[in-house]
PDB file of N, CA and C in Angstrom:
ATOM      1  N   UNK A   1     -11.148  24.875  -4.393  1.00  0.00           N
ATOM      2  CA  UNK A   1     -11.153  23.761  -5.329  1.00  0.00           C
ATOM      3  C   UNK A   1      -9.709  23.393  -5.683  1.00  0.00           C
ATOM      4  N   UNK A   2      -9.440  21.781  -5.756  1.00  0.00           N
ATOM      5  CA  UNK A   2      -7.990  21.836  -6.266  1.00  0.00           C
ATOM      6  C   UNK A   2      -8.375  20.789  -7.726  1.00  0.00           C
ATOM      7  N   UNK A   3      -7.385  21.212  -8.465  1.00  0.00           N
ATOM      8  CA  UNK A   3      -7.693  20.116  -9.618  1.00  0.00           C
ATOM      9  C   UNK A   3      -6.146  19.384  -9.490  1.00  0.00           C
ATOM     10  N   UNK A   4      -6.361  17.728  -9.794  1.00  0.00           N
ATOM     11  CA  UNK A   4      -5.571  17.059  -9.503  1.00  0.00           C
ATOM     12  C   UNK A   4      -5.562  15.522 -10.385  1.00  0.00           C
ATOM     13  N   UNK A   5      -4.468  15.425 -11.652  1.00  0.00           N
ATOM     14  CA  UNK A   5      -4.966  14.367 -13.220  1.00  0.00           C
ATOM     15  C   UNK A   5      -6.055  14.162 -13.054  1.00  0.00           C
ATOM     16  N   UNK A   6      -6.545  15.406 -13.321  1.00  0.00           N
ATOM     17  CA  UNK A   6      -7.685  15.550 -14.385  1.00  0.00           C
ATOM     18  C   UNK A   6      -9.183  15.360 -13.461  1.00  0.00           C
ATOM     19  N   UNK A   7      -9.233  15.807 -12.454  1.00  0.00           N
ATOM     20  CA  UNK A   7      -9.987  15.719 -11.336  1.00  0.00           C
ATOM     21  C   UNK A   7     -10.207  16.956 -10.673  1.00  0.00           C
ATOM     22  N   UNK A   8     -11.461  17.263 -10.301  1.00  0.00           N
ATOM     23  CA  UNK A   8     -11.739  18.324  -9.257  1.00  0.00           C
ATOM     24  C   UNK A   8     -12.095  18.001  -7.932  1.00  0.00           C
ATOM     25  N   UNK A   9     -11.503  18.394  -6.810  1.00  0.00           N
ATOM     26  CA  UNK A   9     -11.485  18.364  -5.370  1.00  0.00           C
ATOM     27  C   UNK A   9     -12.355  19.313  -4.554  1.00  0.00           C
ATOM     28  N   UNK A  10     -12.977  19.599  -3.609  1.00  0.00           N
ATOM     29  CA  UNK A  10     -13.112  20.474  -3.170  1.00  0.00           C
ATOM     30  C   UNK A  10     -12.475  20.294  -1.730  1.00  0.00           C
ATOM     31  N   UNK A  11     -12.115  19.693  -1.198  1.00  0.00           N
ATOM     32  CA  UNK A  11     -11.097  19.601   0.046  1.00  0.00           C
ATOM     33  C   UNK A  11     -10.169  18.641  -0.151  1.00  0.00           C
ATOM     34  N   UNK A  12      -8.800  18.903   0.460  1.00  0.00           N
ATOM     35  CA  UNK A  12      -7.488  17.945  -0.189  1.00  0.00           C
ATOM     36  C   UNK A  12      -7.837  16.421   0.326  1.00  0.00           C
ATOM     37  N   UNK A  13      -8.781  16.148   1.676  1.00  0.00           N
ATOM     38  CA  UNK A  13      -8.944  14.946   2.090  1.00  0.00           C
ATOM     39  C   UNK A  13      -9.356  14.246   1.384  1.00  0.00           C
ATOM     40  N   UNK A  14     -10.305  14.652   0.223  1.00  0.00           N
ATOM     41  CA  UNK A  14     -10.507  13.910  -0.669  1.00  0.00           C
ATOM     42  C   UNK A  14      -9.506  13.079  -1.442  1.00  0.00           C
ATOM     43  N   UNK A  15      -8.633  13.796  -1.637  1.00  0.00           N
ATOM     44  CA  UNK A  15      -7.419  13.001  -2.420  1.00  0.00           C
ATOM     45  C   UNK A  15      -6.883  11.819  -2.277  1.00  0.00           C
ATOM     46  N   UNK A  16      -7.050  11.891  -0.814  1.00  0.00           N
ATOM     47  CA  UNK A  16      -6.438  10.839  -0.040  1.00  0.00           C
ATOM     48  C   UNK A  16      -7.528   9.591   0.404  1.00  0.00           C
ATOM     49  N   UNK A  17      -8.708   9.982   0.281  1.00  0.00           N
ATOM     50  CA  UNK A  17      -9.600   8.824   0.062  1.00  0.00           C
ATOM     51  C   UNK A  17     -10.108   8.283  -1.249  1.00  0.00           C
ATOM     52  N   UNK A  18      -9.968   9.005  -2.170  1.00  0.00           N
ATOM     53  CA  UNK A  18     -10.168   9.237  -3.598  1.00  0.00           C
ATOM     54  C   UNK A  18      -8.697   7.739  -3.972  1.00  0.00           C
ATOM     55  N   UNK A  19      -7.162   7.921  -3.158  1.00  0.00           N
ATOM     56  CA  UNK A  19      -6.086   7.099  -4.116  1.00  0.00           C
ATOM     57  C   UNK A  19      -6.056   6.029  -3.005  1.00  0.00           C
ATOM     58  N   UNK A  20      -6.910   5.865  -1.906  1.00  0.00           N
ATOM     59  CA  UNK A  20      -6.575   4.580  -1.385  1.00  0.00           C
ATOM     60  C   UNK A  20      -8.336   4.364  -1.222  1.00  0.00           C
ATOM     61  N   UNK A  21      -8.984   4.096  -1.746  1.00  0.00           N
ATOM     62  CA  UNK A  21      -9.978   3.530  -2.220  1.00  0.00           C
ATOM     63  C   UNK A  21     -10.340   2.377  -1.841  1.00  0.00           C
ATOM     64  N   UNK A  22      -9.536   1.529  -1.518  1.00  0.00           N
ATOM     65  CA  UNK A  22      -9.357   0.269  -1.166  1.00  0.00           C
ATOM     66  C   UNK A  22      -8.342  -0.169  -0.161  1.00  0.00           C
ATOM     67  N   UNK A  23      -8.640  -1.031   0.752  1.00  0.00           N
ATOM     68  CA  UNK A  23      -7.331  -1.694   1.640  1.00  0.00           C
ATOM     69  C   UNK A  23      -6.362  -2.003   1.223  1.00  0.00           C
ATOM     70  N   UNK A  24      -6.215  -2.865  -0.194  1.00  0.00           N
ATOM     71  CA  UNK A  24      -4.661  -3.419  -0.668  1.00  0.00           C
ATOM     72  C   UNK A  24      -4.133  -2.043  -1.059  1.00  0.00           C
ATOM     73  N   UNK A  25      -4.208  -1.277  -1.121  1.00  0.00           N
ATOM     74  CA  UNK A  25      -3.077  -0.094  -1.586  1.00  0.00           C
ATOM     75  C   UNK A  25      -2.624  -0.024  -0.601  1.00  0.00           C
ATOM     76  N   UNK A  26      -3.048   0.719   0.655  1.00  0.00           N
ATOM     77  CA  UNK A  26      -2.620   0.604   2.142  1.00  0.00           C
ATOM     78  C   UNK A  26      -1.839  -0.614   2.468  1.00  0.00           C
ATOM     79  N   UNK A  27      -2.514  -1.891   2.293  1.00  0.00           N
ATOM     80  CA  UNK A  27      -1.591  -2.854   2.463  1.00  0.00           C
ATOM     81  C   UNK A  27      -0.190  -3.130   1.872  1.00  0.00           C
ATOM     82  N   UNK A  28      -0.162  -2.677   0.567  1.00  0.00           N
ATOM     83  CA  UNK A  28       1.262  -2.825  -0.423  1.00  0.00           C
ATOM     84  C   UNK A  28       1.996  -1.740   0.402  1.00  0.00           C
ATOM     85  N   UNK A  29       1.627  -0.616   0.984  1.00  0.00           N
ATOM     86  CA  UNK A  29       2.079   0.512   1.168  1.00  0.00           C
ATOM     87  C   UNK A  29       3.346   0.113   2.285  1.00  0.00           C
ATOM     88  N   UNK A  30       2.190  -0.362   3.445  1.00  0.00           N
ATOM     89  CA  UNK A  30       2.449  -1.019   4.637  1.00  0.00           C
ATOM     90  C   UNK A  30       3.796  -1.798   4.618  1.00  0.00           C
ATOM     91  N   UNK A  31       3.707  -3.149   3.443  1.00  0.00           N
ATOM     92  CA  UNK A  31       4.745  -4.430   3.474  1.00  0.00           C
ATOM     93  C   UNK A  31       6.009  -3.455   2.892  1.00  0.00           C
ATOM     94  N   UNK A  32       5.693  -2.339   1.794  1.00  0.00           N
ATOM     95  CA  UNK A  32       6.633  -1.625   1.148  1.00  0.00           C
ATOM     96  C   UNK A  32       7.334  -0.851   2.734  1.00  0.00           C
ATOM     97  N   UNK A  33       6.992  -0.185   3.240  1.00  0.00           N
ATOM     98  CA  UNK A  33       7.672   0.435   4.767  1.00  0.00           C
ATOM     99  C   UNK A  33       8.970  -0.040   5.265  1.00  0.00           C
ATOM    100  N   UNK A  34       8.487  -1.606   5.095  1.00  0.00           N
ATOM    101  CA  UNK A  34       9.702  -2.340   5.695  1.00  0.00           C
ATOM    102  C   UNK A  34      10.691  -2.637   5.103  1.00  0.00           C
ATOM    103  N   UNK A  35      10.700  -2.288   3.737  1.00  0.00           N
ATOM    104  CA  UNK A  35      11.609  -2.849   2.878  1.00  0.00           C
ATOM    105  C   UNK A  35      11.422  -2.638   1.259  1.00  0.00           C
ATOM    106  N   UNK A  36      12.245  -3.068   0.556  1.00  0.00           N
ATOM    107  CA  UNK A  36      12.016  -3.566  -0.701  1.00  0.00           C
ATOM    108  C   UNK A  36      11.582  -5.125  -0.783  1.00  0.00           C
ATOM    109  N   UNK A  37      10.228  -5.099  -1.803  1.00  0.00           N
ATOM    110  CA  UNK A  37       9.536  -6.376  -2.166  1.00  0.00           C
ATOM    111  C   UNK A  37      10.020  -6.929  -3.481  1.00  0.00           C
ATOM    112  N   UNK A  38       9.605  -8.178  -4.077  1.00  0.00           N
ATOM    113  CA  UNK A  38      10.055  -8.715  -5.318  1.00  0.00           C
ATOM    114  C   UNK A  38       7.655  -9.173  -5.395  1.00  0.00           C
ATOM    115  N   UNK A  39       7.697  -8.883  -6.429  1.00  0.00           N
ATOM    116  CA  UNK A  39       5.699  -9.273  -6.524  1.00  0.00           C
ATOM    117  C   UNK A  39       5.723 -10.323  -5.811  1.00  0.00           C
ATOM    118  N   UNK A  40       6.453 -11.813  -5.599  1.00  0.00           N
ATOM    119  CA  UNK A  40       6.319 -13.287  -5.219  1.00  0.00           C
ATOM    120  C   UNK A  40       6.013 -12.973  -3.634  1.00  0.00           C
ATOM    121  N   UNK A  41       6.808 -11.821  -3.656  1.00  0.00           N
ATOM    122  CA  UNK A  41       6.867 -11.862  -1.969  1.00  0.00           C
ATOM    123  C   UNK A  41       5.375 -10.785  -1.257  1.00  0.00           C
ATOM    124  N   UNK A  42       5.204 -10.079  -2.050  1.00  0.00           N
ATOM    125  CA  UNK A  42       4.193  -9.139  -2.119  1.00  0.00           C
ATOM    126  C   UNK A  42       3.133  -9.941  -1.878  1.00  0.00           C
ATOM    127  N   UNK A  43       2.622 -11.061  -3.324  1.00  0.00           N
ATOM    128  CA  UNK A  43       1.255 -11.876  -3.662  1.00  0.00           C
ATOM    129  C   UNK A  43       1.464 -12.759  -2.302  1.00  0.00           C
ATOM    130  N   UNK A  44       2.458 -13.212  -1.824  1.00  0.00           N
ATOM    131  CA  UNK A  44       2.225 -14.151  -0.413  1.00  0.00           C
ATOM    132  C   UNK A  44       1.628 -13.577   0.705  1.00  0.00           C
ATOM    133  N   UNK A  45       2.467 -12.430   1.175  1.00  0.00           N
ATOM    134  CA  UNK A  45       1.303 -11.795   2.177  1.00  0.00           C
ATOM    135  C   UNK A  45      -0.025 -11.267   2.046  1.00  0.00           C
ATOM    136  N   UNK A  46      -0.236 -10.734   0.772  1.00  0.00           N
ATOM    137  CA  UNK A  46      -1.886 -10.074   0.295  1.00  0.00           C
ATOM    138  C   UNK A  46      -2.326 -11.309   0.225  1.00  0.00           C
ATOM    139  N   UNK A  47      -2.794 -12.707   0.336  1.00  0.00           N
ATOM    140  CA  UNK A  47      -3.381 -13.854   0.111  1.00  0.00           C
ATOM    141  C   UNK A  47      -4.469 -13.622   0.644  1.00  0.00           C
ATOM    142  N   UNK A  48      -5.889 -13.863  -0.268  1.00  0.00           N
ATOM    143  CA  UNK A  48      -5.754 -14.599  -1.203  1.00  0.00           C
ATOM    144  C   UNK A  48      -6.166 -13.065  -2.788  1.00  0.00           C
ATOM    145  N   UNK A  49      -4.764 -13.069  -2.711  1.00  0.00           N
ATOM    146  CA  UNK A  49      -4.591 -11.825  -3.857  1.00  0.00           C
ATOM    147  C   UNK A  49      -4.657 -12.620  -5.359  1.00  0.00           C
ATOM    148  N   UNK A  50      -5.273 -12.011  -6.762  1.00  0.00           N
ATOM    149  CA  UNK A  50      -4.846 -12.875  -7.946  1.00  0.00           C
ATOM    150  C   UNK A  50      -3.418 -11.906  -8.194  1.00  0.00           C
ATOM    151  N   UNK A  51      -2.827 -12.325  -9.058  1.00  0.00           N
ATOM    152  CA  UNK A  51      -1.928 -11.896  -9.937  1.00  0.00           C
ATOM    153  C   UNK A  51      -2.303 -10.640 -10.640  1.00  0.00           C
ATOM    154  N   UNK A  52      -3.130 -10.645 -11.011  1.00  0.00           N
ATOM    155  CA  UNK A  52      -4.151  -9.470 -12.060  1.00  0.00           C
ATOM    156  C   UNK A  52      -4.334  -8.643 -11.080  1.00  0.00           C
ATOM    157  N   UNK A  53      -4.935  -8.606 -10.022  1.00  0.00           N
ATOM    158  CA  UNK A  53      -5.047  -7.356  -9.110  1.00  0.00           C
ATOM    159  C   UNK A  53      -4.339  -6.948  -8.505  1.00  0.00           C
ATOM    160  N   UNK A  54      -2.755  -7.642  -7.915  1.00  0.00           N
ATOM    161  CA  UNK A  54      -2.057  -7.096  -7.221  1.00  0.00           C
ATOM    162  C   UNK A  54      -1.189  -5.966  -8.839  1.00  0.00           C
ATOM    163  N   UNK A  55      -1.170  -6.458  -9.826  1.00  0.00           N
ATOM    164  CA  UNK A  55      -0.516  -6.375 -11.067  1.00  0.00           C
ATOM    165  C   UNK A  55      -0.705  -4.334 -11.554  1.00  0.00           C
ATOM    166  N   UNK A  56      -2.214  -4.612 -11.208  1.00  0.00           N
ATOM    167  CA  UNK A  56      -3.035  -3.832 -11.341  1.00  0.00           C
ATOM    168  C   UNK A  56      -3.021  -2.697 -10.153  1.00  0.00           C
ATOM    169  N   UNK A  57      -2.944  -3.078  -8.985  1.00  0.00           N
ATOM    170  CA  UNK A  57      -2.789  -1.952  -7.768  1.00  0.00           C
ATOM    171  C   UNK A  57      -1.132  -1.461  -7.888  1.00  0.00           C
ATOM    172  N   UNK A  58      -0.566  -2.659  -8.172  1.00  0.00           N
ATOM    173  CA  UNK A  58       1.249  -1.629  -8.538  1.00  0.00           C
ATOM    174  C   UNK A  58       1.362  -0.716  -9.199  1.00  0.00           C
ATOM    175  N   UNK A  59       0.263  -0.981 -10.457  1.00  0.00           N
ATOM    176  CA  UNK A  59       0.711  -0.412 -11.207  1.00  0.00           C
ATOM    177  C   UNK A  59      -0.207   0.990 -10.744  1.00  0.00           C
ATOM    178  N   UNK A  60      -1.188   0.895 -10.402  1.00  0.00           N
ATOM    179  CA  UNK A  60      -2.037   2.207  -9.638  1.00  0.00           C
ATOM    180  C   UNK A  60      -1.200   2.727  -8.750  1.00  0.00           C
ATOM    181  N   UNK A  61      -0.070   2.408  -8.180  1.00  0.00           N
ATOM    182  CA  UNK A  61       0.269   3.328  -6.972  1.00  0.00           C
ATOM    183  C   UNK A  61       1.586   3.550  -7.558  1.00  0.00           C
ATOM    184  N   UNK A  62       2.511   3.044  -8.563  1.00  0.00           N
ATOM    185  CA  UNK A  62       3.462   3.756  -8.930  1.00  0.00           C
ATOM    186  C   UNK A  62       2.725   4.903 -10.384  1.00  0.00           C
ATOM    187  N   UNK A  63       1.676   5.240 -10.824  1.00  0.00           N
ATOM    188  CA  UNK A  63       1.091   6.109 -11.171  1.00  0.00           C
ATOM    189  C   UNK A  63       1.072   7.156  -9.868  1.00  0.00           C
ATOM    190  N   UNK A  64       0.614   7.127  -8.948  1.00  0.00           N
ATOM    191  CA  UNK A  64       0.675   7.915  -8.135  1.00  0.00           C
ATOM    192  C   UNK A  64       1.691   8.837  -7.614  1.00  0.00           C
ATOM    193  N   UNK A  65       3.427   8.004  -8.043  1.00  0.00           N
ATOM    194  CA  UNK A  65       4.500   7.938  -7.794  1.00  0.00           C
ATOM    195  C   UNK A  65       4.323   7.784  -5.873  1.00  0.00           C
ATOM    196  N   UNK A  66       3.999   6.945  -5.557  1.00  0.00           N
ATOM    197  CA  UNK A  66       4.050   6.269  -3.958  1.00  0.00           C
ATOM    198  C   UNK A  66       5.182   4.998  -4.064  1.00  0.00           C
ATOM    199  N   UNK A  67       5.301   4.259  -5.354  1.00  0.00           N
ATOM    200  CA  UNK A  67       5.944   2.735  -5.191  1.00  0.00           C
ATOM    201  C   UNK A  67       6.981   3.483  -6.711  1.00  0.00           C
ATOM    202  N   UNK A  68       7.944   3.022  -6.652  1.00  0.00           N
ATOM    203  CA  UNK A  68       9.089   2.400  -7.434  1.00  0.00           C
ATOM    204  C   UNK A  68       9.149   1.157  -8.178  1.00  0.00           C
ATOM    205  N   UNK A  69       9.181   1.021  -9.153  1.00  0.00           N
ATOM    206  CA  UNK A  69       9.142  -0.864  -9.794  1.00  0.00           C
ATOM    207  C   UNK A  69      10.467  -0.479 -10.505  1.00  0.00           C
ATOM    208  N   UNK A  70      11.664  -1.425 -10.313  1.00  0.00           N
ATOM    209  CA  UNK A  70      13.205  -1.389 -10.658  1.00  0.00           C
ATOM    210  C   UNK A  70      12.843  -2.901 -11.361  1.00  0.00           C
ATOM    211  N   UNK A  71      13.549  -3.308 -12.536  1.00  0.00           N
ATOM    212  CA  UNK A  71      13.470  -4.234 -13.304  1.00  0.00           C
ATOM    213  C   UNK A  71      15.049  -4.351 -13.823  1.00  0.00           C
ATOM    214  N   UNK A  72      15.218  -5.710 -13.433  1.00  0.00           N
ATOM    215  CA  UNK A  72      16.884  -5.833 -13.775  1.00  0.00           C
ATOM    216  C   UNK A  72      16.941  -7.279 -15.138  1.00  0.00           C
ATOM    217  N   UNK A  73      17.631  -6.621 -15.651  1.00  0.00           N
ATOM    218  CA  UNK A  73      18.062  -7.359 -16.941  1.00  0.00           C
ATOM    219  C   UNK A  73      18.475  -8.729 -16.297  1.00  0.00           C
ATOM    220  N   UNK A  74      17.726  -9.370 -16.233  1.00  0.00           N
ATOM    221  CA  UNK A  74      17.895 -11.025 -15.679  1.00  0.00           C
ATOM    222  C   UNK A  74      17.173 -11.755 -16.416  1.00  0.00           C
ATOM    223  N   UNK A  75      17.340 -12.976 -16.476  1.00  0.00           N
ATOM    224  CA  UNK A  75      16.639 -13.988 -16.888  1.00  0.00           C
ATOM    225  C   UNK A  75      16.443 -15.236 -15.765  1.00  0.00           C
ATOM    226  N   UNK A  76      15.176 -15.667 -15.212  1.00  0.00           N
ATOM    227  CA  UNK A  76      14.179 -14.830 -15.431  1.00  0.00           C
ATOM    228  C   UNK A  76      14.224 -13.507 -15.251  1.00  0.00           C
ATOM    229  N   UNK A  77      13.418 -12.473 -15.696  1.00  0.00           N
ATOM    230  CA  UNK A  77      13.560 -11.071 -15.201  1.00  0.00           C
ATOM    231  C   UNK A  77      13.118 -10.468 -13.737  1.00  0.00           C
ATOM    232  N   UNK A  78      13.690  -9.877 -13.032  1.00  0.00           N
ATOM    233  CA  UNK A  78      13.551  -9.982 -11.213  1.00  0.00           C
ATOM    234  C   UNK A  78      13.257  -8.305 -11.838  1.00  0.00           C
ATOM    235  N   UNK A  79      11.862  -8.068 -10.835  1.00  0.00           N
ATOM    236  CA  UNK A  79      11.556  -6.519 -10.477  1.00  0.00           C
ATOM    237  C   UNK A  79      10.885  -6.768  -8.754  1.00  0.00           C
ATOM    238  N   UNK A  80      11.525  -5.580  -8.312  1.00  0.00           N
ATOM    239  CA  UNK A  80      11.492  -5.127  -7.088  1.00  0.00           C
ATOM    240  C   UNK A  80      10.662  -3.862  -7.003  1.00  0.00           C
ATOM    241  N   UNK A  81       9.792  -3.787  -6.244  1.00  0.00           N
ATOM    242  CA  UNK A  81       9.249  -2.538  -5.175  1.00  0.00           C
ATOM    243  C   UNK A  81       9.903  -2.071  -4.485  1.00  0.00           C
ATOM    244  N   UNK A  82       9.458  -0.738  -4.475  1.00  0.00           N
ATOM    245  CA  UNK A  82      10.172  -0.118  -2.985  1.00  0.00           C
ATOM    246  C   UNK A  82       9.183   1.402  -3.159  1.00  0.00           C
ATOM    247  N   UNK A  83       9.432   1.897  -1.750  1.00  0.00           N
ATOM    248  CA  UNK A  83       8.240   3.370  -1.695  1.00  0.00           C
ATOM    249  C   UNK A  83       9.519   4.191  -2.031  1.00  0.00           C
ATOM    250  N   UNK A  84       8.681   4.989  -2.940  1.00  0.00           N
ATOM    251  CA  UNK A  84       9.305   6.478  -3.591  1.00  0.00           C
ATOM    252  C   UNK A  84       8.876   7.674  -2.307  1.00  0.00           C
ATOM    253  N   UNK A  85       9.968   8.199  -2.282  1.00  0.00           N
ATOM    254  CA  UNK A  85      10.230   9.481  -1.287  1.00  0.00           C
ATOM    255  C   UNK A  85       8.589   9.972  -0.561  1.00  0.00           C
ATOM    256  N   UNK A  86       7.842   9.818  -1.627  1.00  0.00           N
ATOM    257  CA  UNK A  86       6.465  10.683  -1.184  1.00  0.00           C
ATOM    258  C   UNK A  86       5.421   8.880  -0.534  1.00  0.00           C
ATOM    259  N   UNK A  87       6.154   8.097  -1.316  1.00  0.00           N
ATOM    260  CA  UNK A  87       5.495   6.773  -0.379  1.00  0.00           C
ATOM    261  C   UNK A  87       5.904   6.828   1.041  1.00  0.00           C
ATOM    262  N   UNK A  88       7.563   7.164   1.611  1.00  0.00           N
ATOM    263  CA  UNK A  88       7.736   6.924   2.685  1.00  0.00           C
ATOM    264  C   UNK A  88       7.205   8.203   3.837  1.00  0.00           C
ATOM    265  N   UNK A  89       6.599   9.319   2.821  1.00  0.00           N
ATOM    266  CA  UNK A  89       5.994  10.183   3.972  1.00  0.00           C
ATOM    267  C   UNK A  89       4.781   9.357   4.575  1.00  0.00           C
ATOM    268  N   UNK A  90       3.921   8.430   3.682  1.00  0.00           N
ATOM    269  CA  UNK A  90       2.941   7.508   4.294  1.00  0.00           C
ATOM    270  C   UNK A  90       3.211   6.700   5.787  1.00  0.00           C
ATOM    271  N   UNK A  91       4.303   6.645   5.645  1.00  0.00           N
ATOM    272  CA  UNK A  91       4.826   5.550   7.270  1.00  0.00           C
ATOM    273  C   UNK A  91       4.031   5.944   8.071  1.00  0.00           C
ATOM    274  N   UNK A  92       4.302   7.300   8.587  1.00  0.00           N
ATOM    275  CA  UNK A  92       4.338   7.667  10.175  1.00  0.00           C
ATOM    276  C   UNK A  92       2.623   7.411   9.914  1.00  0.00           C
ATOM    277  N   UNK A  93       1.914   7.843   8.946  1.00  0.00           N
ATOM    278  CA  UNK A  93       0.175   7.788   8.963  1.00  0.00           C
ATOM    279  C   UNK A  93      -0.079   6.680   8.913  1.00  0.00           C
ATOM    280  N   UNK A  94       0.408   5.839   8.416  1.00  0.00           N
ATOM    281  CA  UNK A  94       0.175   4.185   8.625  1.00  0.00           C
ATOM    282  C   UNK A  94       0.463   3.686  10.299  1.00  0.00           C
ATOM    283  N   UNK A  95       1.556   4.238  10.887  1.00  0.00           N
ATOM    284  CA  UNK A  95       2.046   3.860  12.159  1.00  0.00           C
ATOM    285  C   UNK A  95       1.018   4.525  12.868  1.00  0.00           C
ATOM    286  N   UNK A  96       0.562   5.397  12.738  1.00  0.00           N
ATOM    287  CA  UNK A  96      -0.546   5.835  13.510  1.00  0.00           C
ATOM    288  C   UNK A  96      -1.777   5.107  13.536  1.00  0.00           C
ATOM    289  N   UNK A  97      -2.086   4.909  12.219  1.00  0.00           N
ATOM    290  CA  UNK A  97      -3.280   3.747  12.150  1.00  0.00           C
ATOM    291  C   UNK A  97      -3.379   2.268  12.835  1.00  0.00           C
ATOM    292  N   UNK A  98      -2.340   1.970  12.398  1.00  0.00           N
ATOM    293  CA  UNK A  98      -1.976   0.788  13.402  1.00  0.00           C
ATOM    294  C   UNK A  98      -2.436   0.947  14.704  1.00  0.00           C
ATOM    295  N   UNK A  99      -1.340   1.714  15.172  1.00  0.00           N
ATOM    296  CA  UNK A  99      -1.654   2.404  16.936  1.00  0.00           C
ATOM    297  C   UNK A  99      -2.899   2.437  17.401  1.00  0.00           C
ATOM    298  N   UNK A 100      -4.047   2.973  16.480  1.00  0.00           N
ATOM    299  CA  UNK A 100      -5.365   3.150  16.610  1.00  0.00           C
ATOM    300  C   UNK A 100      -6.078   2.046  16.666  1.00  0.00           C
ATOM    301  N   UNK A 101      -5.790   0.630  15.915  1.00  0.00           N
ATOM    302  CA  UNK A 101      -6.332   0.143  15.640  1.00  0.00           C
ATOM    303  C   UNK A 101      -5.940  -1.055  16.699  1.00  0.00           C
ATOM    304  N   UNK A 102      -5.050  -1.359  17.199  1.00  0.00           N
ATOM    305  CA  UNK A 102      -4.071  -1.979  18.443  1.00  0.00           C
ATOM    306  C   UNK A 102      -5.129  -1.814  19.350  1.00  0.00           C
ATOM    307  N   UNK A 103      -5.169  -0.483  19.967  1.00  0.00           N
ATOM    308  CA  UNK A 103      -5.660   0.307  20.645  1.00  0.00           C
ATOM    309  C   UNK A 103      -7.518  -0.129  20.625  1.00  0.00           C
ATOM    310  N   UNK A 104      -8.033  -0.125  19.402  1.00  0.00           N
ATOM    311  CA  UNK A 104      -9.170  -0.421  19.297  1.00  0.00           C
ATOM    312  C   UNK A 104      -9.407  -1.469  19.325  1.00  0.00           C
ATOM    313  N   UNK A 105      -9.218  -2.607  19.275  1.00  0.00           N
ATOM    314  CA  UNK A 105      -9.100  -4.340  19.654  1.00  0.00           C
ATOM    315  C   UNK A 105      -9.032  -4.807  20.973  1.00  0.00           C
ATOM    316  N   UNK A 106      -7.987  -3.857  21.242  1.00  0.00           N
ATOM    317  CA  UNK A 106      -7.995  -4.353  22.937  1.00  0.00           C
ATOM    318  C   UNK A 106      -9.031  -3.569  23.626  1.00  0.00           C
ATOM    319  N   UNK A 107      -9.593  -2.687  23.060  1.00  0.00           N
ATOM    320  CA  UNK A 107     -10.817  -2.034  24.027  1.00  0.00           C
ATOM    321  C   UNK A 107     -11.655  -2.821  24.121  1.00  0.00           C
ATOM    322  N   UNK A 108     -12.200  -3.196  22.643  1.00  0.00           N
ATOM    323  CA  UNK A 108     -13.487  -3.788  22.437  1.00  0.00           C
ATOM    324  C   UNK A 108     -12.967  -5.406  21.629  1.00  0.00           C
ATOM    325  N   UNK A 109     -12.382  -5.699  21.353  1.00  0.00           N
ATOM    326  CA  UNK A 109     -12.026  -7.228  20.645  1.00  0.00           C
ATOM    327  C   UNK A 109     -11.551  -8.190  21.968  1.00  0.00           C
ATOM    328  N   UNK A 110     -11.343  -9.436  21.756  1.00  0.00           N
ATOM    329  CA  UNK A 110     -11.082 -10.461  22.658  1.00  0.00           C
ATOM    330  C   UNK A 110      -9.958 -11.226  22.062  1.00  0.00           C
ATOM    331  N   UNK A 111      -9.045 -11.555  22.975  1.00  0.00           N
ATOM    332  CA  UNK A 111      -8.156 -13.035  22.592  1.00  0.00           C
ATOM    333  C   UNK A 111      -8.541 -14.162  21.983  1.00  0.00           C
ATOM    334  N   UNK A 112      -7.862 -14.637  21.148  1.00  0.00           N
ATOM    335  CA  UNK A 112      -8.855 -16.069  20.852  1.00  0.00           C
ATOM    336  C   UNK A 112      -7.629 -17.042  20.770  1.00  0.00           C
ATOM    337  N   UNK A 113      -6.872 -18.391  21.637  1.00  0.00           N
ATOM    338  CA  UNK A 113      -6.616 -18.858  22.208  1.00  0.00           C
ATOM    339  C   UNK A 113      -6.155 -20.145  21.300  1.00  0.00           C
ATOM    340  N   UNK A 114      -6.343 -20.146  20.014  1.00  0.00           N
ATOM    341  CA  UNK A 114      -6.089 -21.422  19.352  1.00  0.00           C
ATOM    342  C   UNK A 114      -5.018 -22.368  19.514  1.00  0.00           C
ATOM    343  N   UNK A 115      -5.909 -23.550  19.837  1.00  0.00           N
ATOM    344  CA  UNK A 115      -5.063 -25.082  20.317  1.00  0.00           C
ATOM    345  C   UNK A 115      -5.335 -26.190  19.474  1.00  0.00           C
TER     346      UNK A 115
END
């Protein structure tokens, strides 16, 4: 058994399906890989994301400590993303997924040709 805020486990895989629950975490995870985000740039690729839920998954995954939110004394005020040390161990498992999923399209998915 592992206990983990305030939670009981009985295998660690759980954990890991238990904090990505959903695709947009994975997805923030993903755009975070490549870089540091600003939310404007974040809410454009998650489309059609609200404000309230992407607001809401940041703030779920820097609880996790996976994302970083840096906030600079500006006016307007500019905050940036970026993956915290234990976010960027996520890469290589994301790069793998990908791979898999590449991989699984071209087995069984088709081109589609739009003109």
């Amino acid at each position: 058994m592992i206990k983990l805020n305030g939670n009981t486990y009985q295998f660690s895989a759980e954990i890991f399906f238990e904090m990505f629950n959903d695709r947009l975490k994975l997805m923030i995870i993903w755009y975070l890989s490549n870089g540091t985000m600003r939310f404007k740039e974040l809410s454009k690729f998650l489309q059609p994301i609200t404000n309230k839920t992407l607001s809401a998954k940041l703030k779920q995954l820097e609880e996790l400590h996976l994302i970083e939110r840096e906030v600079f004394a500006e006016v307007p005020p500019r905050v940036e993303y970026t993956l915290s040390p234990h976010g960027q161990q996520l890469k290589p498992v994301i790069d793998e997924v990908i791979a898999w999923s590449q991989h699984y399209a071209k087995t069984f998915g088709q081109t589609i040709n739009e003109e």
